[in-house]
Each structure stands twice: as structure tokens, then as C-alpha cells.
Protein backbone atom coordinates (compact mmCIF):
# COMPACT_ATOMS: atom_id res chain seq x y z
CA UNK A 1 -8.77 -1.90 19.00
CA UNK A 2 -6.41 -2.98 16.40
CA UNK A 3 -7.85 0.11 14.20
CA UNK A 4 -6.62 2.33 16.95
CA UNK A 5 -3.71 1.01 17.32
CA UNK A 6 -2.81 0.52 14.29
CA UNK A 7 -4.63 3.12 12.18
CA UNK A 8 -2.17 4.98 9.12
CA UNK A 9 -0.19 7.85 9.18
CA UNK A 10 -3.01 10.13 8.45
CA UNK A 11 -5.81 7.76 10.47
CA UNK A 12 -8.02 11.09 11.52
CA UNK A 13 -8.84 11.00 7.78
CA UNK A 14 -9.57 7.50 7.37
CA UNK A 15 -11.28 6.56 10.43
CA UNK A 16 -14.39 7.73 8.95
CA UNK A 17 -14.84 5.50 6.10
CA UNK A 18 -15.04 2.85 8.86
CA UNK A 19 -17.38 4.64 11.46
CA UNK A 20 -19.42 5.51 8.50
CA UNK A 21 -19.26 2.27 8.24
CA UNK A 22 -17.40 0.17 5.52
CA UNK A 23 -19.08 -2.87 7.23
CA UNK A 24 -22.49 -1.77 4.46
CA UNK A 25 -20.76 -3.12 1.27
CA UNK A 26 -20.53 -6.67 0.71
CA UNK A 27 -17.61 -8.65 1.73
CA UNK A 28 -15.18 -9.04 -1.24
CA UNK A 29 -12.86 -11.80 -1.71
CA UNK A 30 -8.76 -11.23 -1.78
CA UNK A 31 -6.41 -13.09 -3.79
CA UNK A 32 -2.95 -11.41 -1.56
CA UNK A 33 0.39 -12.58 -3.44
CA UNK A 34 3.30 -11.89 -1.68
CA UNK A 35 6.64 -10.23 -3.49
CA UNK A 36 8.75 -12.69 -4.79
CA UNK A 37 11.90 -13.24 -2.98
CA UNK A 38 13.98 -11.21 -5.49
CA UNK A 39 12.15 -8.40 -5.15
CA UNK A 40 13.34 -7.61 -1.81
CA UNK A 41 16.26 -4.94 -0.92
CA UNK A 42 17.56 -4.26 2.56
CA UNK A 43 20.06 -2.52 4.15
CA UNK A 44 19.76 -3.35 7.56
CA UNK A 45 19.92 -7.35 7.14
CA UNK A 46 23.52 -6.94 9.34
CA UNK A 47 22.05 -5.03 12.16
CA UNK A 48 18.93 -7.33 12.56
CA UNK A 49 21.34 -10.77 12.39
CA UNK A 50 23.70 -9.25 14.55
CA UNK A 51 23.34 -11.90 17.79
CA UNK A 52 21.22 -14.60 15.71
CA UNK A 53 21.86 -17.41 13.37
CA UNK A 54 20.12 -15.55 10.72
CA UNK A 55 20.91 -15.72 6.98
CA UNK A 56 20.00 -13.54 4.22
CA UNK A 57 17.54 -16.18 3.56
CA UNK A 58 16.35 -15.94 6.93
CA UNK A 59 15.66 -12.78 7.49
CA UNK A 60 13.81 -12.11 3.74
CA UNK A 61 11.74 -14.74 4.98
CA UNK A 62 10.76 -13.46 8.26
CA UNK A 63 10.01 -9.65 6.56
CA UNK A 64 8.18 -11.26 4.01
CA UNK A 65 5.76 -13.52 5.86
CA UNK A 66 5.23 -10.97 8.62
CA UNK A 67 4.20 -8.27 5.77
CA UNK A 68 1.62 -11.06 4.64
CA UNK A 69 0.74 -11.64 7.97
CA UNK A 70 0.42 -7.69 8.67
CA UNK A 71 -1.85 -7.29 5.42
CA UNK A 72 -4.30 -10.39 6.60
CA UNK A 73 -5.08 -9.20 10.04
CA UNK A 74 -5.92 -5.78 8.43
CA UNK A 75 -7.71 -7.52 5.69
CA UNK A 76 -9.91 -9.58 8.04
CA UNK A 77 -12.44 -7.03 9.49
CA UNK A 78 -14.16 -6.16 6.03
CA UNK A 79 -12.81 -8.64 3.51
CA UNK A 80 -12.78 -12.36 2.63
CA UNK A 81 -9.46 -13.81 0.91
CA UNK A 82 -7.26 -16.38 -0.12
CA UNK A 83 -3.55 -16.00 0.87
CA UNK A 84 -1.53 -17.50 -1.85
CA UNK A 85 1.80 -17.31 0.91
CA UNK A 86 0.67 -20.74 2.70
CA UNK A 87 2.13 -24.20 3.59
CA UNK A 88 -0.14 -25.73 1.05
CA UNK A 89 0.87 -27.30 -2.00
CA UNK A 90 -1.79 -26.28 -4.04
CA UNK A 91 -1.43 -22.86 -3.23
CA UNK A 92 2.37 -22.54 -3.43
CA UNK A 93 1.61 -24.60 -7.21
CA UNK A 94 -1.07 -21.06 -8.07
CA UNK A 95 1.83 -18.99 -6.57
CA UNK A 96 4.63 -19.88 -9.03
CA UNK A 97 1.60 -19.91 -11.76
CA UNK A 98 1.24 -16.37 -10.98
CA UNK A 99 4.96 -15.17 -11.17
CA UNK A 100 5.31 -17.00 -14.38
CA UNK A 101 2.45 -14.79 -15.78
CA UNK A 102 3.13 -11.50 -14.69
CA UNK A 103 6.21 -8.81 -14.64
CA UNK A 104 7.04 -6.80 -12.62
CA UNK A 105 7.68 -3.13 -14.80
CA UNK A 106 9.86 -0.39 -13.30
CA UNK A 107 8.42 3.41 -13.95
CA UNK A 108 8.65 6.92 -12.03
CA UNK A 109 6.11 6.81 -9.03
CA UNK A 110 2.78 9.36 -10.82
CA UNK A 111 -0.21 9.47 -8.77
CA UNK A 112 -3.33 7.02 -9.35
CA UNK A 113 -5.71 7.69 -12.19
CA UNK A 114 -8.99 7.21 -11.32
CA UNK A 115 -10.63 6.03 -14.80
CA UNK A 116 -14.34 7.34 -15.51
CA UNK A 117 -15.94 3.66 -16.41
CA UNK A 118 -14.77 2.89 -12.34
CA UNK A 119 -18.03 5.14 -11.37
CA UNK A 120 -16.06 7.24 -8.90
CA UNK A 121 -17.44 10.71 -8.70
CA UNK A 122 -14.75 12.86 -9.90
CA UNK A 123 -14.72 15.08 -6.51
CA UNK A 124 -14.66 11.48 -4.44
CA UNK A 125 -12.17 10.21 -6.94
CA UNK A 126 -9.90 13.35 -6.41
CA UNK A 127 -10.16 12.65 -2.93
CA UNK A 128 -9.18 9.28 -2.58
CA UNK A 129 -5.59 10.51 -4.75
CA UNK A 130 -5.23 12.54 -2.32
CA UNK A 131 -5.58 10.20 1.18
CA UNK A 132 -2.69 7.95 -0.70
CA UNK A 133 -0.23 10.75 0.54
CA UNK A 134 1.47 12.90 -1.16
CA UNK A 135 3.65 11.98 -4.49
CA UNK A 136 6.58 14.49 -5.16
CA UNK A 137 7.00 15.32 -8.93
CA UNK A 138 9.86 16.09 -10.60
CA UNK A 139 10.59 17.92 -13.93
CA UNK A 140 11.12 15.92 -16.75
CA UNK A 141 14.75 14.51 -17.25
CA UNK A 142 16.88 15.22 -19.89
CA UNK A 143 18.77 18.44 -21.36
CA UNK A 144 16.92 21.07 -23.64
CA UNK A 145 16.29 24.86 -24.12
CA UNK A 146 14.21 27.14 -22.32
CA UNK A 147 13.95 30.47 -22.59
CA UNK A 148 17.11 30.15 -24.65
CA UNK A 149 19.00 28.97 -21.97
CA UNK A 150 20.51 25.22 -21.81
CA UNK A 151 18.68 23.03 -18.83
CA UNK A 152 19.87 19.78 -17.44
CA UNK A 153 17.50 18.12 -15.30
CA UNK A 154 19.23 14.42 -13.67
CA UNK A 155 16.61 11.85 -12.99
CA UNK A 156 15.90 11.84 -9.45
CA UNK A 157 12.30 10.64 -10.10
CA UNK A 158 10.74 8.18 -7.43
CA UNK A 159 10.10 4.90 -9.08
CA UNK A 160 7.74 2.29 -8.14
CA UNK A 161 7.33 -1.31 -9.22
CA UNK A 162 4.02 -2.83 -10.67
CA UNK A 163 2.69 -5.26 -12.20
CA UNK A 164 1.59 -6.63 -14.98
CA UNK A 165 -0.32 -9.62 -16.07
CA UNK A 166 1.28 -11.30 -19.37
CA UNK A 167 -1.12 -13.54 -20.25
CA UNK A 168 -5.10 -13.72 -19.50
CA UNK A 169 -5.19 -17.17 -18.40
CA UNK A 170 -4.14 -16.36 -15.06
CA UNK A 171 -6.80 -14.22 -14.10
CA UNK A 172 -9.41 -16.50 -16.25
CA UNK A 173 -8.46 -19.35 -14.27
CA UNK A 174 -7.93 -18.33 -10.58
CA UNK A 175 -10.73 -15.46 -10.35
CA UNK A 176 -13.36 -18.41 -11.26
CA UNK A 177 -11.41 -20.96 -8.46
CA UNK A 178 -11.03 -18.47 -5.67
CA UNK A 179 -14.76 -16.45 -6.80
CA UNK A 180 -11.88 -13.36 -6.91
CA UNK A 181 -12.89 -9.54 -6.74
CA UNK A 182 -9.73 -8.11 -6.54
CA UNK A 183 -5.82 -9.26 -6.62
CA UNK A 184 -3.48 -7.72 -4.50
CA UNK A 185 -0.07 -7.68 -4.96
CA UNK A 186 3.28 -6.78 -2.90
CA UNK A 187 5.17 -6.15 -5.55
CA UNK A 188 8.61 -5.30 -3.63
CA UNK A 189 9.35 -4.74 -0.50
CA UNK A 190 12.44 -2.45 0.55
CA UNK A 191 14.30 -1.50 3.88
CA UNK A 192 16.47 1.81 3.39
CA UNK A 193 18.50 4.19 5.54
CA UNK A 194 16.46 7.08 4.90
CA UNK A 195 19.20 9.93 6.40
CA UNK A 196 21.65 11.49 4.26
CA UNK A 197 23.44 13.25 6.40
CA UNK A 198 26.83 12.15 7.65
CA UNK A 199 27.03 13.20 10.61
CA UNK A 200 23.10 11.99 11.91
CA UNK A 201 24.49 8.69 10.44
CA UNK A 202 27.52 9.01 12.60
CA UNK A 203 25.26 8.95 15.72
CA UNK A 204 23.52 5.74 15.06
CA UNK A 205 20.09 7.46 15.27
CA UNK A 206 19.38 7.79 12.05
CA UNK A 207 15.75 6.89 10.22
CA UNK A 208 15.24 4.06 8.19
CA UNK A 209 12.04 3.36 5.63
CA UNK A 210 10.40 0.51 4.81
CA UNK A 211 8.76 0.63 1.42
CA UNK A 212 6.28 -2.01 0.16
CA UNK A 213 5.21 -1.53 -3.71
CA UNK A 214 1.73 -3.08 -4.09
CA UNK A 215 -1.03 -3.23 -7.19
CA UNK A 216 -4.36 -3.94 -7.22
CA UNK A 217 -6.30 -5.18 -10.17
CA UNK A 218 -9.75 -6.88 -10.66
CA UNK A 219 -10.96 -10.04 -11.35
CA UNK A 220 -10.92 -9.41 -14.97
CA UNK A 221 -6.96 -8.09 -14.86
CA UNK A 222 -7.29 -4.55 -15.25
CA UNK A 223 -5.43 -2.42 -13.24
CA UNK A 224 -7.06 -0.38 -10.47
CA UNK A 225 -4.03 1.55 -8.71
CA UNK A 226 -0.07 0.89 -7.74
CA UNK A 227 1.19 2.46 -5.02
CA UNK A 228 4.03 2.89 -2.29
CA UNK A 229 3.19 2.91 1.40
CA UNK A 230 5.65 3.51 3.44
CA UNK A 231 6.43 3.64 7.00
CA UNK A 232 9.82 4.80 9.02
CA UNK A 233 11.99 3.62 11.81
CA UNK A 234 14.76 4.30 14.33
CA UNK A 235 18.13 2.33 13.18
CA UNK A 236 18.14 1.55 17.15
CA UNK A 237 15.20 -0.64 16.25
CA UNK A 238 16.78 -4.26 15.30
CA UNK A 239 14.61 -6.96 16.61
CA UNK A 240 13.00 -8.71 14.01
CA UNK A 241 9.65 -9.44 15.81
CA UNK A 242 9.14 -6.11 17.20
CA UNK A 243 10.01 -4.62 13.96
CA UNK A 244 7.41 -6.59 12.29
CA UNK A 245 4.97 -6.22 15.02
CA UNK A 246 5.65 -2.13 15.82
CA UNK A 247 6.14 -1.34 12.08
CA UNK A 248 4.82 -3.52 9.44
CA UNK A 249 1.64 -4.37 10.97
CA UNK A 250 0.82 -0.57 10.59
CA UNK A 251 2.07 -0.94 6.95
CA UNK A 252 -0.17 -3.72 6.66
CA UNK A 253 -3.64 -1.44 7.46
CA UNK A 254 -1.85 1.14 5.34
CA UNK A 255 -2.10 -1.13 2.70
CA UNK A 256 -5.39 -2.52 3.35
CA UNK A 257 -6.97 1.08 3.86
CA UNK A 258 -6.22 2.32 0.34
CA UNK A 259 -8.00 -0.70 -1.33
CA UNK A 260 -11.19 -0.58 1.36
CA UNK A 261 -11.60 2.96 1.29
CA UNK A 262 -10.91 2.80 -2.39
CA UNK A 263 -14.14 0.55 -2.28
CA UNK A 264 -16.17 2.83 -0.07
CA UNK A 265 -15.89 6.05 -1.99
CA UNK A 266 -16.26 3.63 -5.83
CA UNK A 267 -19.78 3.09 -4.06
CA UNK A 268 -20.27 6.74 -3.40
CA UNK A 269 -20.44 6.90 -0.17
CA UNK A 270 -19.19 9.84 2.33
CA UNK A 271 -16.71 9.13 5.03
CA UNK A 272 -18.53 10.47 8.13
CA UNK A 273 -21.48 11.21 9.02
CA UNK A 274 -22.52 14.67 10.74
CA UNK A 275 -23.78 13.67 14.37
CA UNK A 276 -20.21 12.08 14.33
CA UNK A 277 -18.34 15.46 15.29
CA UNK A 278 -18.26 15.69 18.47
CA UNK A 279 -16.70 12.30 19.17
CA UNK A 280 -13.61 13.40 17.07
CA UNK A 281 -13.03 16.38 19.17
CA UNK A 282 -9.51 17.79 18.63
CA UNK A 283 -9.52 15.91 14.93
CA UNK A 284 -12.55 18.11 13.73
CA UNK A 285 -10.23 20.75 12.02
CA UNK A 286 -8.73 17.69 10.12
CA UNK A 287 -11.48 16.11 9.11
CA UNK A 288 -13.81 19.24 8.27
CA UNK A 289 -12.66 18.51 4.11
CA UNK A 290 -14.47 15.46 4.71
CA UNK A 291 -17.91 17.51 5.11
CA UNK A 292 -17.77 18.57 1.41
CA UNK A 293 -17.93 15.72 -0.03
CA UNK A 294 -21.51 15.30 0.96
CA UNK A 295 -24.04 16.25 -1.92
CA UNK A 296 -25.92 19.28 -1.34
CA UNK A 297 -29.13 17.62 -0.89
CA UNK A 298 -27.86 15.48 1.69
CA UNK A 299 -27.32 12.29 0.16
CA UNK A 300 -24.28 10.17 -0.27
């Protein structure tokens, strides 16, 4: 129910990796660290306060723990983990031991690379890129010649924020405590008026975005894919709880369906099966790709 409910923006698509069914591969284990409290950025802490005793503090807090919160119930189906965000002192003690050993680098948003030696085949791997959603590109910055003519480009590339691990002892130590198969990190979370316009901001119904940067890397540190999932909302829309509960749970399975599905295809497998049509009905147009990326002999 919660799949249904909750599925991503483009949930015709991923819906099959989990009828097909994700529930074959083994169960891996999650080490989920929240973004640290100065990597948040909101716009809209006013509106949401407005009529409450909440802080700056207060709020952060709530959008943070209900994005961990949103990531563990979509985690849950088809993964074990360890949620580093918990009133426990040992955990909070691996927490700061993790932001001490890691940065968090700043660089224009590129798509995913799917590296050879991560045994995707190439037309699964190409695939996968493209169920992330799309990434605009931009030309390259700067001023030169072309054509002998003189081009300035500004930079209005997309950037995203990563991570990176500083020194090995962090995964060395926790993957052998928690038994870890992959890390996955929030790496920022922002809320933005998304309109530009100044008279649809005039009206006060204008969109708002919710960004959350997040990173995945295995047990051994390596870096598997960064990405930014995002998800929009009316600026009518400033209750805390049903904010969280109408908008960052989805951004939670959004999250959580790029690293399962990222797991699904890395063990070759399709994401639906044939005598699966007719149940998708008015979807089938959307999810005929799908069909090619079975083998020609049948197999997955």
C-alpha cells in the first residue's frame, strides 16, 4: 500500500523492479546518516512557524528527522539498516565520527557513471541513468572564441553536494561493526521557492522544491552514485507534519528506489516480467522500453 501511495514521480517505471520482484536478492544492510545540521537551507522556515513556538532550530530538526524517518519506512520492505540519527549514545558517538571523516565537496550536478568493474550491463546501466530523471546540461562557463566570434557563457550549472570520505578508518571500522553493504548519505537538504515570476509570487500560489542531495558508497568507501531527488509543493502548504507526511515521505521512496533498483539491475535482472501486461493496463505504453531490456534468448 505504501508503494502505491507513495511510489516516485515516474512510479509506472519503477514498479516493476518490485513486481519482478526485488524481494529475490538478499537483504543488504544500511548505514543511513542524516545531513548535518549546516547543511540545511530553507526559505519557508517563516511560513511554517507562523502560529507555533518554532525556532530555526526547531523546525531543521523536525525536516531533518522526518526525512530520516521518510527514508526508513521506504528502506524497510527490502533492506536491513542501522540509522545513525537515534537517541543512542553510541550511535550519536559513530555519527560525529563520521562528519569528522568526510566532506562534503560542491560540483555541477553530471549524471551517474556507471563504472565497468560494478558488472552492470552497459544497456541496464544506461537505463538505470536514465530512471534518476533527467539532468539539464549546460555549456561550459567561461568566455572564448568560436567561430571567431567572442562567447560568454555565466555559470548557471546545477550543483550538487557529495561526499567524500577523508580517511579509510571510517569505513574500516563501522562496515565490520554494523556488517555494512552500503552507506547512504543525505548530504543536504534544501527548501526553495521554485517560481520566478513576480507576479505568480504575488498570488501566494507559487511552487516550492524540496531538494535532498544524497551519496551512496560501499562498504569499502568507493563511491557508487550522488544524486538530487527532488519533489515540489504548493507555498499554501505550511504544516509541518503534513508537509513531512504528503511530501517527504515520497522523497523518502524516491531516495530509496534509486539505490534498490540500482541493486536489481547490478544483478542483471529485468524489471517486469511479460505475463505482467495486462495488469498495468493504461501504463503499458510507458513501460513498453522496459521489454528491451530482456536478452534475446529470454533470460535476464
Amino acid at each position: 500500500m505504501a508503494q502505491s501511495a507513495y511510489g516516485p514521480t515516474n512510479d509506472s517505471l519503477y514498479l516493476g523492479f518490485y513486481r519482478d520482484s526485488i524481494a529475490r536478492l538478499d537483504r543488504p544492510t544500511l548505514l543511513i546518516v542524516p545531513f548535518h545540521p549546516d547543511k540545511y537551507m530553507s526559505q519557508i522556515d517563516a511560513e511554517v512557524a507562523k502560529g507555533t513556538s518554532y525556532s530555526y532550530q526547531h523546525t531543521r530538526g523536525f525536516f531533518r528527522k522526518g526525512l530520516d524517518n521518510a527514508i526508513l519506512i521506504a528502506a524497510k520492505p527490502h533492506n536491513d539498516y542501522v540509522n545513525l540519527h537515534a537517541d543512542d549514545p553510541a550511535l550519536n558517538k559513530d555519527l560525529d565520527f563520521v562528519y569528522h571523516l568526510t566532506r562534503n565537496p560542491i560540483v555541477p550536478y553530471e549524471p551517474p557513471v556507471i563504472k565497468e568493474e560494478q558488472n552492470f550491463k552497459k544497456r541496464l546501466a544506461d537505463y538505470w541513468i536514465k530512471l534518476q530523471g533527467d539532468i539539464s546540461t549546460q555549456p561550459e562557463p567561461g568566455t572564448r572564441i568560436e567561430e571567431g566570434q567572442i562567447v560568454s557563457v555565466p555559470d548557471q550549472r546545477e550543483l550538487i553536494t557529495k561526499v567524500s570520505v577523508i580517511n579509510p578508518v571510517l569505513t574500516d571500522s563501522l562496515s565490520e561493526k554494523y556488517e555494512v553493504d552500503y552507506y547512504l548519505f543525505v548530504n543536504e537538504l534544501s527548501i526553495m521557492i521554485g517560481a520566478t515570476d513576480h507576479v505568480e509570487l504575488q498570488s501566494d500560489r507559487y511552487s516550492r522544491i524540496i531538494k535532498a542531495h544524497m551519496s551512496v558508497i560501499d562498504a569499502e568507501g568507493n563511491e557508487l552514485f550522488s544524486l538530487i531527488k527532488r519533489r515540489s509543493f504548493p507555498s499554501y502548504e505550511n504544516d509541518l507534519e503534513t508537509i513531512i507526511r504528503s511530501h517527504f515521505l515520497p522523497l523518502g521512496y524516491e531516495i530509496i528506489y534509486a539505490l534498490d533498483s540500482y541493486r536489481f539491475l547490478q544483478a542483471g535482472l529485468s524489471p517486469i516480467e511479460e505475463e505482467d501486461e495486462k495488469s498495468f493496463g493504461k501504463n503499458l505504453r510507458e513501460l513498453s522500453p522496459l521489454q528491451k531490456l530482456r536478452s534475446n534468448d529470454g533470460t535476464k
